[in-house]
N, C-alpha and C. Protein backbone atom coordinates (compact mmCIF):
# COMPACT_ATOMS: atom_id res chain seq x y z
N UNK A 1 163.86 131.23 203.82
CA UNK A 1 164.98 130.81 202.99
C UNK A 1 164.55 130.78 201.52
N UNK A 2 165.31 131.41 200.74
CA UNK A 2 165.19 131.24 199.19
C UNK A 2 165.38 130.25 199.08
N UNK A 3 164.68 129.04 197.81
CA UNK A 3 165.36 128.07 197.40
C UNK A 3 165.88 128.16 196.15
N UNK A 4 166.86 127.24 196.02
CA UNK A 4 167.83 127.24 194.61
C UNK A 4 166.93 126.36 193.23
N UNK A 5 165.63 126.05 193.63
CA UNK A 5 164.77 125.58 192.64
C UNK A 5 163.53 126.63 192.48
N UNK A 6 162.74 126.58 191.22
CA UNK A 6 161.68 126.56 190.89
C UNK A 6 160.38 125.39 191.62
N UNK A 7 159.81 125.61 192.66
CA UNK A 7 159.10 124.84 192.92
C UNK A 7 157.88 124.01 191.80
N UNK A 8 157.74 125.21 191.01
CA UNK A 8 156.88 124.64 190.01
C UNK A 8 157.40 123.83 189.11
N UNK A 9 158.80 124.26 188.40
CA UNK A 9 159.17 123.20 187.81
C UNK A 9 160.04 121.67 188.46
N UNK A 10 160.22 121.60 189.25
CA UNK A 10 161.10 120.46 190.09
C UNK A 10 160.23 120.05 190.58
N UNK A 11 159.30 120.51 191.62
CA UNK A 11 157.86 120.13 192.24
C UNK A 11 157.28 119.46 190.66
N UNK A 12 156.62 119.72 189.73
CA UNK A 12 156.58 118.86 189.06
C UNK A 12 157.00 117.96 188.72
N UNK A 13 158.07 118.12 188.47
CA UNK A 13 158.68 116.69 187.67
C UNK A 13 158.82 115.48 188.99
N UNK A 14 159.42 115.83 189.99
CA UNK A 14 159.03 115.42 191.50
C UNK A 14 157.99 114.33 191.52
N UNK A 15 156.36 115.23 191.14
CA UNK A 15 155.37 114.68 191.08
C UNK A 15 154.50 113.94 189.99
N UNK A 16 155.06 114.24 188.61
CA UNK A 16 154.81 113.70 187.40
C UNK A 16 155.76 112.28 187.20
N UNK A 17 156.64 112.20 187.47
CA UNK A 17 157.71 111.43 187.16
C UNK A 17 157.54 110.38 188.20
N UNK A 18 157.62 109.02 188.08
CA UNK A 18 158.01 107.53 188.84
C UNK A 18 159.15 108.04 189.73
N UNK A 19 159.37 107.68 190.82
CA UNK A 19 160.85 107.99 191.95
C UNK A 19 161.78 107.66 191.25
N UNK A 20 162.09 106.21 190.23
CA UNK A 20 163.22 105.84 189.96
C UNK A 20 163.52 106.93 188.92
N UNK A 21 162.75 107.22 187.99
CA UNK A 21 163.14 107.98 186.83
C UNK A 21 163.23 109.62 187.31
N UNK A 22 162.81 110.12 188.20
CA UNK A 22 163.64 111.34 188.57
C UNK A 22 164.50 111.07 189.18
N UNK A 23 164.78 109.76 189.94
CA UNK A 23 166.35 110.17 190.17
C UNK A 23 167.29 109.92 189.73
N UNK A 24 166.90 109.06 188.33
CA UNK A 24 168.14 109.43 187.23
C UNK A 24 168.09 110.36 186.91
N UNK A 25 166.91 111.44 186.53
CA UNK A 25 167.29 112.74 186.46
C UNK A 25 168.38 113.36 186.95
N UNK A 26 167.91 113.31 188.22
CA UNK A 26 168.70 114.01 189.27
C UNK A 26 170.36 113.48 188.99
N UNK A 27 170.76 112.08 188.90
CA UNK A 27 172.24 111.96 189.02
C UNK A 27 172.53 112.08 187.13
N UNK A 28 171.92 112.33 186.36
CA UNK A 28 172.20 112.94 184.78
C UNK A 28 172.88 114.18 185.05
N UNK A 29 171.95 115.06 186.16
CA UNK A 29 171.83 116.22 186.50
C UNK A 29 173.53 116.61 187.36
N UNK A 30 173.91 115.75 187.93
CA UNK A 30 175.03 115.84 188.49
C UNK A 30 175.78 115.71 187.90
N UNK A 31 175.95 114.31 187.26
CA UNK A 31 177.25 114.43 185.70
C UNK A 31 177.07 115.05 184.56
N UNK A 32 176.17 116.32 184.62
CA UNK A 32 176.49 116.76 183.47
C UNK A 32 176.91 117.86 184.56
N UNK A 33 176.46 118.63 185.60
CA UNK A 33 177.14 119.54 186.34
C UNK A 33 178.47 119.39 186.45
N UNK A 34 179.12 118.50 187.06
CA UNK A 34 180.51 118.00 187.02
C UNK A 34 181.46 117.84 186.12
N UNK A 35 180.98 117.58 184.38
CA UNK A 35 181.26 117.63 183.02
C UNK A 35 181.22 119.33 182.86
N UNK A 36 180.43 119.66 183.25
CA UNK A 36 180.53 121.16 182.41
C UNK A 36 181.19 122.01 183.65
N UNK A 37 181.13 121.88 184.98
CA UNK A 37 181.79 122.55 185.62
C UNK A 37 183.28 122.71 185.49
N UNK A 38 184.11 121.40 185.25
CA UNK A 38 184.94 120.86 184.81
C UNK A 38 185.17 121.97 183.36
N UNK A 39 184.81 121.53 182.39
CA UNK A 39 185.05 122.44 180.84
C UNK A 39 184.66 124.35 181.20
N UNK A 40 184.01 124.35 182.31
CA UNK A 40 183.72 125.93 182.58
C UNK A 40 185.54 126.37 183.19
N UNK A 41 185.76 125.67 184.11
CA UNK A 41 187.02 125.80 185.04
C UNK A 41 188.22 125.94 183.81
N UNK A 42 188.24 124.39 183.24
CA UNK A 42 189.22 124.42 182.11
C UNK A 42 189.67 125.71 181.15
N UNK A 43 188.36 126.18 180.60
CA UNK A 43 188.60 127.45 179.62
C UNK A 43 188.67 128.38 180.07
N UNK A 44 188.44 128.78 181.58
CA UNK A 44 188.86 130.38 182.30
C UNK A 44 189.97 129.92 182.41
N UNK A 45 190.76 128.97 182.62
CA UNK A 45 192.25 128.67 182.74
C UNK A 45 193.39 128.97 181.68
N UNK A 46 192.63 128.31 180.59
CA UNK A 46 193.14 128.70 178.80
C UNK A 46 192.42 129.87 178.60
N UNK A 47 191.71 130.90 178.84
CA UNK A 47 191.32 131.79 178.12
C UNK A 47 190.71 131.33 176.89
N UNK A 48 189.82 130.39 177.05
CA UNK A 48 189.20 130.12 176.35
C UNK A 48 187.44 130.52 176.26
N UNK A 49 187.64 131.39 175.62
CA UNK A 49 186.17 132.43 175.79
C UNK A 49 185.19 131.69 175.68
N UNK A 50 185.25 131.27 173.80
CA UNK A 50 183.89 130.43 173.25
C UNK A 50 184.02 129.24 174.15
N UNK A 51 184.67 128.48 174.35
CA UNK A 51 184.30 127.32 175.03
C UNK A 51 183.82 127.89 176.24
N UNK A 52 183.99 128.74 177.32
CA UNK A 52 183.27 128.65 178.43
C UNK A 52 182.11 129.13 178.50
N UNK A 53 181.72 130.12 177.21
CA UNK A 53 180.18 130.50 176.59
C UNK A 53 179.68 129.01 176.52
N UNK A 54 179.51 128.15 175.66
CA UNK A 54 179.13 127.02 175.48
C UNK A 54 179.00 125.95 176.80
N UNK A 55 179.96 126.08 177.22
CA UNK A 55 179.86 125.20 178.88
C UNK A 55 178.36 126.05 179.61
N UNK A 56 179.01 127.59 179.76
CA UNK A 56 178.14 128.24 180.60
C UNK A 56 176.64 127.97 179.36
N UNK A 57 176.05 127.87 178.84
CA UNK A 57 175.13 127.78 177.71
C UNK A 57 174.58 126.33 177.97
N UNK A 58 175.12 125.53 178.13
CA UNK A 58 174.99 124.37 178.34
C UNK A 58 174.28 124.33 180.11
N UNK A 59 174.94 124.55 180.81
CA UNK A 59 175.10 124.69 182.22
C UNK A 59 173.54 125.03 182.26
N UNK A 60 173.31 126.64 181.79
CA UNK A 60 172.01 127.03 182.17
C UNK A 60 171.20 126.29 181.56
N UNK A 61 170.94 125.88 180.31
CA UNK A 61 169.84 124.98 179.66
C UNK A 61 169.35 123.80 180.48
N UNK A 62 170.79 123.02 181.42
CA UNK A 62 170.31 121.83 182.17
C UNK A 62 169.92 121.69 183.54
N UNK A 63 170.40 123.39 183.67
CA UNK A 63 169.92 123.75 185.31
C UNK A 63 168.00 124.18 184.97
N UNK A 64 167.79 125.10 183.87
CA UNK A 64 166.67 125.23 183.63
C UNK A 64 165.57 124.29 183.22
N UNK A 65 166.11 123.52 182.86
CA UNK A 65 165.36 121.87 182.82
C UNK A 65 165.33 121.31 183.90
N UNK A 66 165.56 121.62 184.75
CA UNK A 66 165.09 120.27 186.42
C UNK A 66 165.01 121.90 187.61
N UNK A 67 164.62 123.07 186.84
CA UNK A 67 164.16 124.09 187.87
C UNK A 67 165.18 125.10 188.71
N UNK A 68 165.93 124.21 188.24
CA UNK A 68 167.73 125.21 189.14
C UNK A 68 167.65 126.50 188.89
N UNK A 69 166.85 127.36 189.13
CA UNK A 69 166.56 128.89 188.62
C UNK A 69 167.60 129.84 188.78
N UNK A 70 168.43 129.69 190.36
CA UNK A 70 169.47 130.94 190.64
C UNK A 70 170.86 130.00 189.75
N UNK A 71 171.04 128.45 190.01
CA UNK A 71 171.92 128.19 188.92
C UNK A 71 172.00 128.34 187.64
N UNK A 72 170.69 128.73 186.81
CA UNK A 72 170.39 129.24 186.18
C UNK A 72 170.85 130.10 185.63
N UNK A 73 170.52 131.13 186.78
CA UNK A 73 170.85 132.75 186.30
C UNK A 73 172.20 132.76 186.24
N UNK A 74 173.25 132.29 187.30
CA UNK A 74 174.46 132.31 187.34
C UNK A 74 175.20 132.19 185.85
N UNK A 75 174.76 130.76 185.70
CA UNK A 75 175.21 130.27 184.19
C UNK A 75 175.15 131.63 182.90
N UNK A 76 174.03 131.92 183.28
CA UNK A 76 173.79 132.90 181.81
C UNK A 76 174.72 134.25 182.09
N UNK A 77 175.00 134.35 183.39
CA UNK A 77 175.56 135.60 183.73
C UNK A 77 176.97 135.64 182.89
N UNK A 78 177.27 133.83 182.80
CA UNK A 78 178.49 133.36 182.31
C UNK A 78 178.86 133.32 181.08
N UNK A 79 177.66 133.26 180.68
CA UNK A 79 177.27 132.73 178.99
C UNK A 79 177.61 134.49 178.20
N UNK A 80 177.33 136.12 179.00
CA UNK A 80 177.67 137.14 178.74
C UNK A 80 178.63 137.43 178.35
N UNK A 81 179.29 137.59 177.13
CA UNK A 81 180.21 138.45 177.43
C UNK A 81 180.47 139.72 177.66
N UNK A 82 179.45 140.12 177.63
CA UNK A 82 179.86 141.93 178.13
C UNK A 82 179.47 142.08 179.57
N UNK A 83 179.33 140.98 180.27
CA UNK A 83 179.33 141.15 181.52
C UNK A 83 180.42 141.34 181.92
N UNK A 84 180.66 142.27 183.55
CA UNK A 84 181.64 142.34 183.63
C UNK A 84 182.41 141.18 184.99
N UNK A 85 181.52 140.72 185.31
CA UNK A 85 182.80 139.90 186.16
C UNK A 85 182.98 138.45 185.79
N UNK A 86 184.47 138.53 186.63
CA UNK A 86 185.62 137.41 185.96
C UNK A 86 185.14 135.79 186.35
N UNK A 87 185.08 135.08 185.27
CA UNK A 87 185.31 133.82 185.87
C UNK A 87 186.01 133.41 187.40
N UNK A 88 186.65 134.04 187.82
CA UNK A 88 187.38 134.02 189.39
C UNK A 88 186.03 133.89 189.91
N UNK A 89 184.97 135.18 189.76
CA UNK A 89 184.24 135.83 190.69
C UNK A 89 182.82 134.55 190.38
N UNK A 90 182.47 134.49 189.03
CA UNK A 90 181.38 133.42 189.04
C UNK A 90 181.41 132.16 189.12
N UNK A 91 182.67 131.45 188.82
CA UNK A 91 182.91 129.81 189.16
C UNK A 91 183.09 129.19 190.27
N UNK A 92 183.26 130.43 191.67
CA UNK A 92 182.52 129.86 193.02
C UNK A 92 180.80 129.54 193.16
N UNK A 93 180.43 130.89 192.67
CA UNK A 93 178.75 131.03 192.94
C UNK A 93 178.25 130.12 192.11
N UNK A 94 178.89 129.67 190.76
CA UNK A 94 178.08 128.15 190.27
C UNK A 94 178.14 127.43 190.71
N UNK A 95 179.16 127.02 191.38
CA UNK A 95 179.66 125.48 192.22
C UNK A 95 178.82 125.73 193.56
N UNK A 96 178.77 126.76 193.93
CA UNK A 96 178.26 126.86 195.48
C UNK A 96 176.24 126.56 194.75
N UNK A 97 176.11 127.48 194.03
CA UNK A 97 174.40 127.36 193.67
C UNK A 97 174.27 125.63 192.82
N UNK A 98 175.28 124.97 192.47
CA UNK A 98 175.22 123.76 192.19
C UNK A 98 174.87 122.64 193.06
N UNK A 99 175.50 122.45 194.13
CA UNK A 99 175.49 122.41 195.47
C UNK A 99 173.98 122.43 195.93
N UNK A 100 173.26 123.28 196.08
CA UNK A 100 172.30 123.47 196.83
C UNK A 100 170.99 122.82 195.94
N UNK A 101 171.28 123.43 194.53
CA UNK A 101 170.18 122.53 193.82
C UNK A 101 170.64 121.54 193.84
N UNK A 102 171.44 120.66 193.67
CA UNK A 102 171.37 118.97 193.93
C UNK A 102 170.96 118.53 195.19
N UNK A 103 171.01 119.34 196.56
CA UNK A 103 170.75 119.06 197.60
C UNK A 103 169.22 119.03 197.69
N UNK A 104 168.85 120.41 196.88
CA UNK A 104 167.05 120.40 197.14
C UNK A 104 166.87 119.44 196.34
N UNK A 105 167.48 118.96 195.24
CA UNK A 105 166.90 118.02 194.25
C UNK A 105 166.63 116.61 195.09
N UNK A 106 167.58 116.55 195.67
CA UNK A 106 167.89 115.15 196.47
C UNK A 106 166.17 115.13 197.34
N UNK A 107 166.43 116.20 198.36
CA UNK A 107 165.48 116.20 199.12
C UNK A 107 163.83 115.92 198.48
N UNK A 108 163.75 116.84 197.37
CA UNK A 108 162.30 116.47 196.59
C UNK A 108 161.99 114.69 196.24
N UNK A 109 163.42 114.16 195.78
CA UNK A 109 163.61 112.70 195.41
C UNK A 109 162.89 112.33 196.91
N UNK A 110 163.34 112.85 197.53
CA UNK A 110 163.46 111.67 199.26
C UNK A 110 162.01 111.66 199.58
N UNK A 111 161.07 112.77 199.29
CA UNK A 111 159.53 113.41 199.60
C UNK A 111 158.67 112.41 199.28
């Protein structure tokens, strides 16, 4: 199974970090997912380009900070504009790769 983290970076912080203080990480990590998933959804709705660059911009910076690597990539795919597919097509695969890194995140917390 692929995982939706960077072992090196989450495995670190995992292991550098006190339990309590990564798992405020971890639930920072969720309300800002939920905040920006939210403003990603909003501006494919309005056609709002720059704002969902900035959401998606945002998105990847905080997935790449706690190791979220394929949420990661997703985000930046978002952050493109000369990419070609539609918000339709990538605001499942963030929510779904969102999903899984909070789940592995959880699990590293639980370790």
């Amino acid at each position: 199974m692929v995982s939706a983290l960077d072992p090196e970076i989450a495995g670190q912080l995992a292991e550098d970090l006190p339990p309590a203080v990564f798992r405020r990480i971890i639930a920072t990590f969720e309300t800002d997912l939920g905040r920006l998933t939210a403003e990603l959804q909003a501006c494919a709705v309005t056609a709002n380009a720059d704002g969902y660059q900035r959401a998606a911009h945002s998105l990847a910076g905080a997935a790449a900070a706690v190791g979220a690597i394929r949420l990661a990539s997703e985000a930046r795919l978002a952050m493109d504009p000369l990419q070609p597919e539609a918000p339709a097509t990538l605001l499942p695969r963030l929510s779904a790769e969102s999903r899984l890194a909070i789940a592995e995140l959880h699990s590293l917390a639980q370790a």
